[in-house]
PDB file of N, CA and C in Angstrom:
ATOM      1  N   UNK A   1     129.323  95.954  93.333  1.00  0.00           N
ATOM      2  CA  UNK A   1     129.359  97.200  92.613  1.00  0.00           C
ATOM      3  C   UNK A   1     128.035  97.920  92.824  1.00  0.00           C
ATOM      4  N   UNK A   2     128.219  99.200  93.265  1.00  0.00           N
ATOM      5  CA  UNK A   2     126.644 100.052  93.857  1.00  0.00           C
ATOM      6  C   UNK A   2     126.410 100.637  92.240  1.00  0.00           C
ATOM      7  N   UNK A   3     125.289 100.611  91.846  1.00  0.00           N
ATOM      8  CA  UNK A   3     124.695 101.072  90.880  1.00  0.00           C
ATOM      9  C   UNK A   3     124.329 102.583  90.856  1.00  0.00           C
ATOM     10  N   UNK A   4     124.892 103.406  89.940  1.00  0.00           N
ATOM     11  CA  UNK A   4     124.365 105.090  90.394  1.00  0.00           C
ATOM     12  C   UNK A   4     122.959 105.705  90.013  1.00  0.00           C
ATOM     13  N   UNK A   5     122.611 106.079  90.711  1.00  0.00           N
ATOM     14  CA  UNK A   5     120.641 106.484  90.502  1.00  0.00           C
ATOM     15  C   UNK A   5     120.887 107.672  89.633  1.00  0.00           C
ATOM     16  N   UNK A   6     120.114 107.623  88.436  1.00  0.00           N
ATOM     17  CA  UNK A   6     120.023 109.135  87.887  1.00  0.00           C
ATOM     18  C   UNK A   6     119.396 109.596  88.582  1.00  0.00           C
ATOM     19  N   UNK A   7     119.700 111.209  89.137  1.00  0.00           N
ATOM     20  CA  UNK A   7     118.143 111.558  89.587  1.00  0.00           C
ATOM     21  C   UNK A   7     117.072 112.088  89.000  1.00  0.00           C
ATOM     22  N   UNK A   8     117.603 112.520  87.613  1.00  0.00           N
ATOM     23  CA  UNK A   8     116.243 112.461  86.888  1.00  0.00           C
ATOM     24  C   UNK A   8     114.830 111.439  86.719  1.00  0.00           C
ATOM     25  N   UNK A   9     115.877 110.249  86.796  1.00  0.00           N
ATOM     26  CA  UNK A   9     114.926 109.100  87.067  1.00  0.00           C
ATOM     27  C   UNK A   9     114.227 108.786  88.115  1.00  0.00           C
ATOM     28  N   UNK A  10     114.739 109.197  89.080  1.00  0.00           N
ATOM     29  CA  UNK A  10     113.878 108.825  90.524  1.00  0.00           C
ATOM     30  C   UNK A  10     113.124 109.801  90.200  1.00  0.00           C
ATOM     31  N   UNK A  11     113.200 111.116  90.046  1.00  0.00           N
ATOM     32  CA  UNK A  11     112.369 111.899  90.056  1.00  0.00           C
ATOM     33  C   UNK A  11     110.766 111.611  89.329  1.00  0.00           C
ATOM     34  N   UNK A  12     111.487 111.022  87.708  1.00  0.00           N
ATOM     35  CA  UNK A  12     110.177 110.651  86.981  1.00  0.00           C
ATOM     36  C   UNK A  12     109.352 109.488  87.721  1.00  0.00           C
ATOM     37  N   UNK A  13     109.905 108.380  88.526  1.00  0.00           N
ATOM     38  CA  UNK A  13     109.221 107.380  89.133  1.00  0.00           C
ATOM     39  C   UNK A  13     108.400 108.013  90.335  1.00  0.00           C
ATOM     40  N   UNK A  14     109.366 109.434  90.888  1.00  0.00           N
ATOM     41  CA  UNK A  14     108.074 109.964  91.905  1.00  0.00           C
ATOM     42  C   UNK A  14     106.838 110.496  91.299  1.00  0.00           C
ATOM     43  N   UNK A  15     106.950 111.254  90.454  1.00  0.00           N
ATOM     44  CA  UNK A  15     105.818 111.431  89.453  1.00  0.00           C
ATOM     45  C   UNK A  15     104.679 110.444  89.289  1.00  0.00           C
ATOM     46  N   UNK A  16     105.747 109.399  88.810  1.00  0.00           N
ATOM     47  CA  UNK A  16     104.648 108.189  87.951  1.00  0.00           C
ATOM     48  C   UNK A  16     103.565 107.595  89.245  1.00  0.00           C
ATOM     49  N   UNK A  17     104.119 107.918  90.416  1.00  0.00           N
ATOM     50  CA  UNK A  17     103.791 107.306  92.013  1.00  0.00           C
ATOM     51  C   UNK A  17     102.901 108.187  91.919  1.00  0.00           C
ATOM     52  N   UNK A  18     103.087 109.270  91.941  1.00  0.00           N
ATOM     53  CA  UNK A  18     102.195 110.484  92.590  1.00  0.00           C
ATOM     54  C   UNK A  18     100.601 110.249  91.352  1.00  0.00           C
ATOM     55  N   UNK A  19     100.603 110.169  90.781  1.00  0.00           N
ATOM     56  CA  UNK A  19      99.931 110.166  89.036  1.00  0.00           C
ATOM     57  C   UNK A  19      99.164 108.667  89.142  1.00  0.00           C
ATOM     58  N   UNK A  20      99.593 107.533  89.890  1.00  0.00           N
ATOM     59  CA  UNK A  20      98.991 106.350  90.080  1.00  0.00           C
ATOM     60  C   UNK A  20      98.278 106.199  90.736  1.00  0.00           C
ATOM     61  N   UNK A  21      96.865 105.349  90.097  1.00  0.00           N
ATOM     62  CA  UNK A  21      95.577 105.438  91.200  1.00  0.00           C
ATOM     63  C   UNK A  21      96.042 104.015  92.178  1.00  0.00           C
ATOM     64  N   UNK A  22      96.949 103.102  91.889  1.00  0.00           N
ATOM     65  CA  UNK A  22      97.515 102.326  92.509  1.00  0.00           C
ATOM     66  C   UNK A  22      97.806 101.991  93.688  1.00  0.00           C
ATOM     67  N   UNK A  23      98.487 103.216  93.935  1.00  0.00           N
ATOM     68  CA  UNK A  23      99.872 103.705  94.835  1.00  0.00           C
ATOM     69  C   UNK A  23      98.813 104.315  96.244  1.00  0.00           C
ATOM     70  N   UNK A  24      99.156 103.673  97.129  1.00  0.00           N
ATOM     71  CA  UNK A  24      97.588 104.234  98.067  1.00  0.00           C
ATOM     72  C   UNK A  24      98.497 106.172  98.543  1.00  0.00           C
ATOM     73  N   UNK A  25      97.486 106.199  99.324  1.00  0.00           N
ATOM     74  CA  UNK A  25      97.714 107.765  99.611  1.00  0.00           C
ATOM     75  C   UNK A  25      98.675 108.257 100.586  1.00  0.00           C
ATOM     76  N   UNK A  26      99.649 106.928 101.447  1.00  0.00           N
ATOM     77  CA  UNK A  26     100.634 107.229 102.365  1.00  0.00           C
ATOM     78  C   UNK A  26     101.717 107.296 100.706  1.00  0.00           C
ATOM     79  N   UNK A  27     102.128 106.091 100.282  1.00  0.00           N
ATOM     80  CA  UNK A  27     103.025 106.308  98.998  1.00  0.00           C
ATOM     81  C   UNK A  27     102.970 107.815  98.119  1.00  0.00           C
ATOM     82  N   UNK A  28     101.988 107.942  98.133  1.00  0.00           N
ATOM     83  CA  UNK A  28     101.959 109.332  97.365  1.00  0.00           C
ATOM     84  C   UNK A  28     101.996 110.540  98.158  1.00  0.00           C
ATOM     85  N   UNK A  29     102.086 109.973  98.962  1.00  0.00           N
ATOM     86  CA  UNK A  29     102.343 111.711 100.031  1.00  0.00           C
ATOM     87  C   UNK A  29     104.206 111.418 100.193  1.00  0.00           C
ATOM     88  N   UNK A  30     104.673 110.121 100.409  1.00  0.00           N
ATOM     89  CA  UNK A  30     106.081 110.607 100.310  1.00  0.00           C
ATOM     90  C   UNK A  30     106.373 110.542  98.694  1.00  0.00           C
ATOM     91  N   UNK A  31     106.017 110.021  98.159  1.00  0.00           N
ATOM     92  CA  UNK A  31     106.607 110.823  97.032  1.00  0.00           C
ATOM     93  C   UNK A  31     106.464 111.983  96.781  1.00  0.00           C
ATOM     94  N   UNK A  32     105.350 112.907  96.942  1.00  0.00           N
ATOM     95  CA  UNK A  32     105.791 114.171  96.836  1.00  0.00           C
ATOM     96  C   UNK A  32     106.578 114.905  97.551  1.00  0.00           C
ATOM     97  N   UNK A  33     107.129 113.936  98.610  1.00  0.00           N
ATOM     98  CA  UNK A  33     107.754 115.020  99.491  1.00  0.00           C
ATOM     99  C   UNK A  33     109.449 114.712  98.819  1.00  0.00           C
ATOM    100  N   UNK A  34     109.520 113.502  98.622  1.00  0.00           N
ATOM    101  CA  UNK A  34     110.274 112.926  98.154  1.00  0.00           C
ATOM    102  C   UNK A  34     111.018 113.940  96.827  1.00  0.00           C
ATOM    103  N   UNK A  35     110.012 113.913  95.941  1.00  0.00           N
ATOM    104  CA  UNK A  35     110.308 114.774  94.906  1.00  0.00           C
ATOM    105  C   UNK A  35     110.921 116.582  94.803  1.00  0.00           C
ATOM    106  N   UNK A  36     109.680 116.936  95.970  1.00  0.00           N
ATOM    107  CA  UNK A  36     109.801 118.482  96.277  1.00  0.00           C
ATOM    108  C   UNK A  36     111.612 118.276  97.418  1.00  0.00           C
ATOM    109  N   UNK A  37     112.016 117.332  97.627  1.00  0.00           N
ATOM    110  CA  UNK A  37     113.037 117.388  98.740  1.00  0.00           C
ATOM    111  C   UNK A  37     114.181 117.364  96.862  1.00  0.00           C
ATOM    112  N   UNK A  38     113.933 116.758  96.063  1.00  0.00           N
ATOM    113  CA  UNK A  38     115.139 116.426  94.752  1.00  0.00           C
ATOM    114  C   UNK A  38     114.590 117.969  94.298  1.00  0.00           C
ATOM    115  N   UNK A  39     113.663 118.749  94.130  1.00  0.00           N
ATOM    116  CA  UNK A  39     113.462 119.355  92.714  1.00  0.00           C
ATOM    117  C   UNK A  39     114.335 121.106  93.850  1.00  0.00           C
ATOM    118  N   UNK A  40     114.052 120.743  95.183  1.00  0.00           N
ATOM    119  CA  UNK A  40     115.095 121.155  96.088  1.00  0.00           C
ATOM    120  C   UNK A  40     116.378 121.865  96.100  1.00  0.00           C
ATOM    121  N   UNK A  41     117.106 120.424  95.878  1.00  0.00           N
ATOM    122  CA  UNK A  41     118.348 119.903  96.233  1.00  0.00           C
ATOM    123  C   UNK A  41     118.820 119.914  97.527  1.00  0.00           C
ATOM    124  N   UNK A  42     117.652 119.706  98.401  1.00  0.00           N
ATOM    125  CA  UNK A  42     117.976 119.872  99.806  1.00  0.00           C
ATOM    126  C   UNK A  42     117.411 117.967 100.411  1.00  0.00           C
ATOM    127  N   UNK A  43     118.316 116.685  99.250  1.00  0.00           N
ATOM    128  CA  UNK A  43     117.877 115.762  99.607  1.00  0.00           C
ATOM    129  C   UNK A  43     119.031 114.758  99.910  1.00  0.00           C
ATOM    130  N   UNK A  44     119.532 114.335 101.295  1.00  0.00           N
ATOM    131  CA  UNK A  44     120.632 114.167 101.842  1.00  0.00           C
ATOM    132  C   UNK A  44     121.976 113.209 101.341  1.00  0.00           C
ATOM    133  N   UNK A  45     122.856 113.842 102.009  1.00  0.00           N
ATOM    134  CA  UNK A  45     124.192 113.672 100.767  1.00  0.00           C
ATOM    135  C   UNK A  45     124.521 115.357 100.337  1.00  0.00           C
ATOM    136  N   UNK A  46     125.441 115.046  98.995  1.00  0.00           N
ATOM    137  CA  UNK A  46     125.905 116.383  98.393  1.00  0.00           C
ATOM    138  C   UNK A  46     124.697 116.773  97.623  1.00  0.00           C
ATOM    139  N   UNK A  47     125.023 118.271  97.431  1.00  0.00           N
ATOM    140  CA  UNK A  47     123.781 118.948  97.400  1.00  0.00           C
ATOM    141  C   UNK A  47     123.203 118.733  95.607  1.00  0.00           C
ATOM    142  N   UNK A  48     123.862 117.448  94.986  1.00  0.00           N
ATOM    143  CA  UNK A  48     122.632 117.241  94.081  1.00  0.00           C
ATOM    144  C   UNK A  48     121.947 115.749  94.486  1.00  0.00           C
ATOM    145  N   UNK A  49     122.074 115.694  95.450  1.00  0.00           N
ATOM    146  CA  UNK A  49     120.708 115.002  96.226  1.00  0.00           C
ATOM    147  C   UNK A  49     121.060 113.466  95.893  1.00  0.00           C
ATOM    148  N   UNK A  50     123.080 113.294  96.029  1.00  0.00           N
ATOM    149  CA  UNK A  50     123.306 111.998  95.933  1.00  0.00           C
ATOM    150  C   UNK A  50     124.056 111.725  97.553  1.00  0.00           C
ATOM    151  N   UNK A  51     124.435 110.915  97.780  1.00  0.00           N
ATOM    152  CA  UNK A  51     124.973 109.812  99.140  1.00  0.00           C
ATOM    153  C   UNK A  51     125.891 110.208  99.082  1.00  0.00           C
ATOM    154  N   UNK A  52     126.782 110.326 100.198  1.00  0.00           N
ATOM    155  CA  UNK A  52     128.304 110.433  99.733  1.00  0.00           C
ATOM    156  C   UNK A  52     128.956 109.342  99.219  1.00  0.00           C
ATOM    157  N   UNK A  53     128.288 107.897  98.963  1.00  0.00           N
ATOM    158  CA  UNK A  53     128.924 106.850  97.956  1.00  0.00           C
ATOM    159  C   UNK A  53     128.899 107.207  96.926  1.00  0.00           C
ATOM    160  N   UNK A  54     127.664 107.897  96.324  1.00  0.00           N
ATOM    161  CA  UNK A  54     127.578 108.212  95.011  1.00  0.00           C
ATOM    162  C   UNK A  54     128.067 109.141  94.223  1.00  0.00           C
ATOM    163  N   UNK A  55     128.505 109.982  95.749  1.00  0.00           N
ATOM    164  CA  UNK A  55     129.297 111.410  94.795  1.00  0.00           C
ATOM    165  C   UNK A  55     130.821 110.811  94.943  1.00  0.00           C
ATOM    166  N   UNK A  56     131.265 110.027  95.906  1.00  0.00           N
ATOM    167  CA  UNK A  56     132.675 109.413  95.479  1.00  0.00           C
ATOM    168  C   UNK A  56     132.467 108.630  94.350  1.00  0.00           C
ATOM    169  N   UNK A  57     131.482 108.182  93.932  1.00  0.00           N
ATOM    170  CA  UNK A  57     131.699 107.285  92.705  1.00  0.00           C
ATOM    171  C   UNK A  57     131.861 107.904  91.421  1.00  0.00           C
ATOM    172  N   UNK A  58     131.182 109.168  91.812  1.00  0.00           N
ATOM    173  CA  UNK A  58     131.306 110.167  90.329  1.00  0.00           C
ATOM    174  C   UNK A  58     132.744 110.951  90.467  1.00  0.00           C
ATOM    175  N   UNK A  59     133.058 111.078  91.611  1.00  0.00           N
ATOM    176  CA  UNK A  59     134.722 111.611  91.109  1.00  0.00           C
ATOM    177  C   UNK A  59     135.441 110.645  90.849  1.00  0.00           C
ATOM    178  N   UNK A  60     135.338 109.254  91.433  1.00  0.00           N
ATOM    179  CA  UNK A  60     136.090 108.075  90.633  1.00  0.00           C
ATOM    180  C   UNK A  60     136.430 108.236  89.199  1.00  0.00           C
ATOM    181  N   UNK A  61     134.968 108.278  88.972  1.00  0.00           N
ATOM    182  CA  UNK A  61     134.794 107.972  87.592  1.00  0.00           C
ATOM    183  C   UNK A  61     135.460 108.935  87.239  1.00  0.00           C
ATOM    184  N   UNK A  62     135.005 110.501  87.121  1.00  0.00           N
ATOM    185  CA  UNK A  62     135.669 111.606  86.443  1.00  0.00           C
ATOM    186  C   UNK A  62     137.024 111.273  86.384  1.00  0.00           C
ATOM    187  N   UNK A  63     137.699 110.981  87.616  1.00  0.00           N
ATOM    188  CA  UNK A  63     139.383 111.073  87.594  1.00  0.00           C
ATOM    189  C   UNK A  63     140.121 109.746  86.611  1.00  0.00           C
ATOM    190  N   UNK A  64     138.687 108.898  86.737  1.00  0.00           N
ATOM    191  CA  UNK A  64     139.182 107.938  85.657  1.00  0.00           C
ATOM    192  C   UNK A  64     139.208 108.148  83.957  1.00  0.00           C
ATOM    193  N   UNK A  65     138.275 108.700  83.981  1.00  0.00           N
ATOM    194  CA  UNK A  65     138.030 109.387  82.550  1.00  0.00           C
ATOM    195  C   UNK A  65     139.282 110.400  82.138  1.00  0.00           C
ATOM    196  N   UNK A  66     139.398 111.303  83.136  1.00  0.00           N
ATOM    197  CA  UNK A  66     140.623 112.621  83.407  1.00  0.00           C
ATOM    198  C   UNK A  66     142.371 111.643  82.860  1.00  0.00           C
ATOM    199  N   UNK A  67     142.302 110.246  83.371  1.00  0.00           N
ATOM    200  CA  UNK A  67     143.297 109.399  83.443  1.00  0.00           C
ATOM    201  C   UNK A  67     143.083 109.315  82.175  1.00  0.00           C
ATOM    202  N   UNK A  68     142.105 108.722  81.655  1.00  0.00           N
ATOM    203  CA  UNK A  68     142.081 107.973  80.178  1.00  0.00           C
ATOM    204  C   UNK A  68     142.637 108.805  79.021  1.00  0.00           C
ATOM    205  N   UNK A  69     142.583 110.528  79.329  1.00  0.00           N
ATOM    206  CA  UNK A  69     142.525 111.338  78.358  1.00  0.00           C
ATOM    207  C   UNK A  69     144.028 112.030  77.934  1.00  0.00           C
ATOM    208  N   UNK A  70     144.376 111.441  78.996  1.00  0.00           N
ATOM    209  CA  UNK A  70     146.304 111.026  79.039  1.00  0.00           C
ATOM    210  C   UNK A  70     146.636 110.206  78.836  1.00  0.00           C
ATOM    211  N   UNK A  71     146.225 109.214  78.884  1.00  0.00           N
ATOM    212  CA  UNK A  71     147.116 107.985  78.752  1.00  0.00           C
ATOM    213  C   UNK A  71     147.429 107.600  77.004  1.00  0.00           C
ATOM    214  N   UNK A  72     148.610 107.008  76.698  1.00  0.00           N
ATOM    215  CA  UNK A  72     149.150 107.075  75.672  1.00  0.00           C
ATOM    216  C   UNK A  72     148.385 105.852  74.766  1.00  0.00           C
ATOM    217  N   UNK A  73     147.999 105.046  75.447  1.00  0.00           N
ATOM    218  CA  UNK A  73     147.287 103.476  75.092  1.00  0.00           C
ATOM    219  C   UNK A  73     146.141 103.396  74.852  1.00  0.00           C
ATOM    220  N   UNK A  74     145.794 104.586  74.793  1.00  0.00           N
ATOM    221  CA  UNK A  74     143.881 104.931  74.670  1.00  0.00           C
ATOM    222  C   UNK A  74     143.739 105.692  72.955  1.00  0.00           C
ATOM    223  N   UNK A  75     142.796 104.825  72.579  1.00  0.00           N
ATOM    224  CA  UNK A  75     142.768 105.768  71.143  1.00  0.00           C
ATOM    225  C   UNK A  75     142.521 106.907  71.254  1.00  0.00           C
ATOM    226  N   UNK A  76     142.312 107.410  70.087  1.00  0.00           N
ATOM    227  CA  UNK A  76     142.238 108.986  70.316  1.00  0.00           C
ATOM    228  C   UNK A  76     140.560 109.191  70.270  1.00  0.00           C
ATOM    229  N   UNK A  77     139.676 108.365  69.756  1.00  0.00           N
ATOM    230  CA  UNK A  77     138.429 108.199  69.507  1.00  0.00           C
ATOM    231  C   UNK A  77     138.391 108.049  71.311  1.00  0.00           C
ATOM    232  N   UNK A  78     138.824 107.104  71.898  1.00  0.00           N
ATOM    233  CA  UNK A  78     138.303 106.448  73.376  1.00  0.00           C
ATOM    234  C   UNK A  78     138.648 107.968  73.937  1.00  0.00           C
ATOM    235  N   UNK A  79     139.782 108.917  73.573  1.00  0.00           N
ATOM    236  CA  UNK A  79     140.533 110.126  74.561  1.00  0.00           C
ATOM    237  C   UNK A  79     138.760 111.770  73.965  1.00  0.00           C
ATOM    238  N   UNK A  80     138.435 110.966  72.622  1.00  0.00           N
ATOM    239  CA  UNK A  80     137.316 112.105  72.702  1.00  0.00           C
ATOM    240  C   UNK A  80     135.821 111.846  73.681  1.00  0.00           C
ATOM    241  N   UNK A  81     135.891 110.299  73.386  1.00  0.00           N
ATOM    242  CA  UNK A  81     134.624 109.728  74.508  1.00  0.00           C
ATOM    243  C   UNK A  81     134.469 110.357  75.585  1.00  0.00           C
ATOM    244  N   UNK A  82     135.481 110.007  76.538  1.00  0.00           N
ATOM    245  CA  UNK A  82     136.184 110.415  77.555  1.00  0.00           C
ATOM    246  C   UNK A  82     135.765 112.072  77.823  1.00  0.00           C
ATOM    247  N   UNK A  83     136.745 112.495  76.908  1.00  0.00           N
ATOM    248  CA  UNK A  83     136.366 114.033  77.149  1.00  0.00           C
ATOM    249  C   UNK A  83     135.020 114.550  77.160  1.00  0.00           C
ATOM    250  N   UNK A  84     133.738 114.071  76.398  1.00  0.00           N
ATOM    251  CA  UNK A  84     132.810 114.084  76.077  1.00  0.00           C
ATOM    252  C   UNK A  84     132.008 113.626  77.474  1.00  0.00           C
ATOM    253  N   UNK A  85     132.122 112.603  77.630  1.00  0.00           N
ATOM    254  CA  UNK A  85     131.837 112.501  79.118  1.00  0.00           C
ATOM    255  C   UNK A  85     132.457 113.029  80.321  1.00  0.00           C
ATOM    256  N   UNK A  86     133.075 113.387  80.339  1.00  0.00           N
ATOM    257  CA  UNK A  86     133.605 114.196  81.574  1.00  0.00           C
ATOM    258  C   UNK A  86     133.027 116.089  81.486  1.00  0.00           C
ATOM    259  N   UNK A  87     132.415 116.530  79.797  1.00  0.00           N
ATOM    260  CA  UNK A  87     131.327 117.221  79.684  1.00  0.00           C
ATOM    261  C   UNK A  87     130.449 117.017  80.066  1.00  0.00           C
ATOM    262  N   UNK A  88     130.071 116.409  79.928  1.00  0.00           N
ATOM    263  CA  UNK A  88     128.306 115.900  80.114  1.00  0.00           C
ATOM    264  C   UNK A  88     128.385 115.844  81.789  1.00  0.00           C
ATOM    265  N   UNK A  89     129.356 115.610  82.645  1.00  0.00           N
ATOM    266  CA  UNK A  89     129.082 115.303  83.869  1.00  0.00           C
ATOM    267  C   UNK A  89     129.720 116.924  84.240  1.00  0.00           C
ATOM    268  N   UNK A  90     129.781 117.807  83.842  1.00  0.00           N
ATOM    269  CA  UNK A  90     129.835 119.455  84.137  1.00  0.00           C
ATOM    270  C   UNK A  90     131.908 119.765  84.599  1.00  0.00           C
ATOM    271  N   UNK A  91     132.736 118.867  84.028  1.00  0.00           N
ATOM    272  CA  UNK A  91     133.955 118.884  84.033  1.00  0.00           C
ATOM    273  C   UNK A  91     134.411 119.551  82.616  1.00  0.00           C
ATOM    274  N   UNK A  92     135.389 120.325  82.704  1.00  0.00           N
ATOM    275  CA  UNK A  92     136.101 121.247  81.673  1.00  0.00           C
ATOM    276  C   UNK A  92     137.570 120.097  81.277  1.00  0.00           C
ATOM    277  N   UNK A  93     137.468 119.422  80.892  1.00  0.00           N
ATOM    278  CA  UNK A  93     138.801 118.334  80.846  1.00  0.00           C
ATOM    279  C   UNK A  93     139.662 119.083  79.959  1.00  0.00           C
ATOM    280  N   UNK A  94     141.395 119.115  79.741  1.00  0.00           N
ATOM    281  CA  UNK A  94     141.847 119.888  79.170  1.00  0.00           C
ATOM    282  C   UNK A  94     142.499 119.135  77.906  1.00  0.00           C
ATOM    283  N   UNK A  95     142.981 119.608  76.956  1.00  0.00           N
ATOM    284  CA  UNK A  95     142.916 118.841  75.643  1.00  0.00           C
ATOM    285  C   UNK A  95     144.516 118.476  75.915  1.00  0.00           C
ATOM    286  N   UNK A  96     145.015 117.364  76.186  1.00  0.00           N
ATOM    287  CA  UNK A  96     146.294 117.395  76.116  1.00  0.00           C
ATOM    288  C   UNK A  96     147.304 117.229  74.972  1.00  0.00           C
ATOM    289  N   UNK A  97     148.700 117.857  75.016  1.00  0.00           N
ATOM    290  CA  UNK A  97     149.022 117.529  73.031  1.00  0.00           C
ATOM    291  C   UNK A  97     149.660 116.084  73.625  1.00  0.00           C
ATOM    292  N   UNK A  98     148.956 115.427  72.626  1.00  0.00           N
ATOM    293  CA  UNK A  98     149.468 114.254  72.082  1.00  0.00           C
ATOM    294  C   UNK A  98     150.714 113.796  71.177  1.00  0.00           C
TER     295      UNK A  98
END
């Protein structure tokens, strides 16, 4: 199972790179490039700067969520989750009558 990267998060770890006296000065030069390529969206894959595994994994998911919000066997609490998340990921899900 591939794990999905927020990219907010990579982003903050390029930061934390760039900001570290640690991190010698080749690391911190790609992280900024790294970062300026996300803050972009010109960082390869679909254009919010995921893989094309990762953007099939997010329509998985959506269409799974989209599934859940029909299905008759799903509470109605699990059918608002659902909807709620399929907000949050920039989907308009439609209220179906139950």
């Amino acid at each position: 199972m591939k794990i999905m990267k927020d990219i907010g998060n990579v982003a903050r770890g390029y930061k934390a790179a760039i900001n570290n006296r640690n991190v010698s000065s080749e690391g911190r030069l790609h992280a900024e490039e790294e970062l300026k390529r996300i803050q972009s969206n010109e960082a390869p894959g679909d254009e919010a700067g995921l893989s094309d595994d990762e953007a099939r994994h997010d329509r998985n998911v959506a269409r799974g969520l989209k599934a859940a919000t029909h299905n008759p066997n799903v509470t109605d609490v699990g059918k608002q989750q659902a909807r709620g998340r399929l907000e949050s990921m920039g989907e308009h899900p439609e209220t179906p009558a139950d």
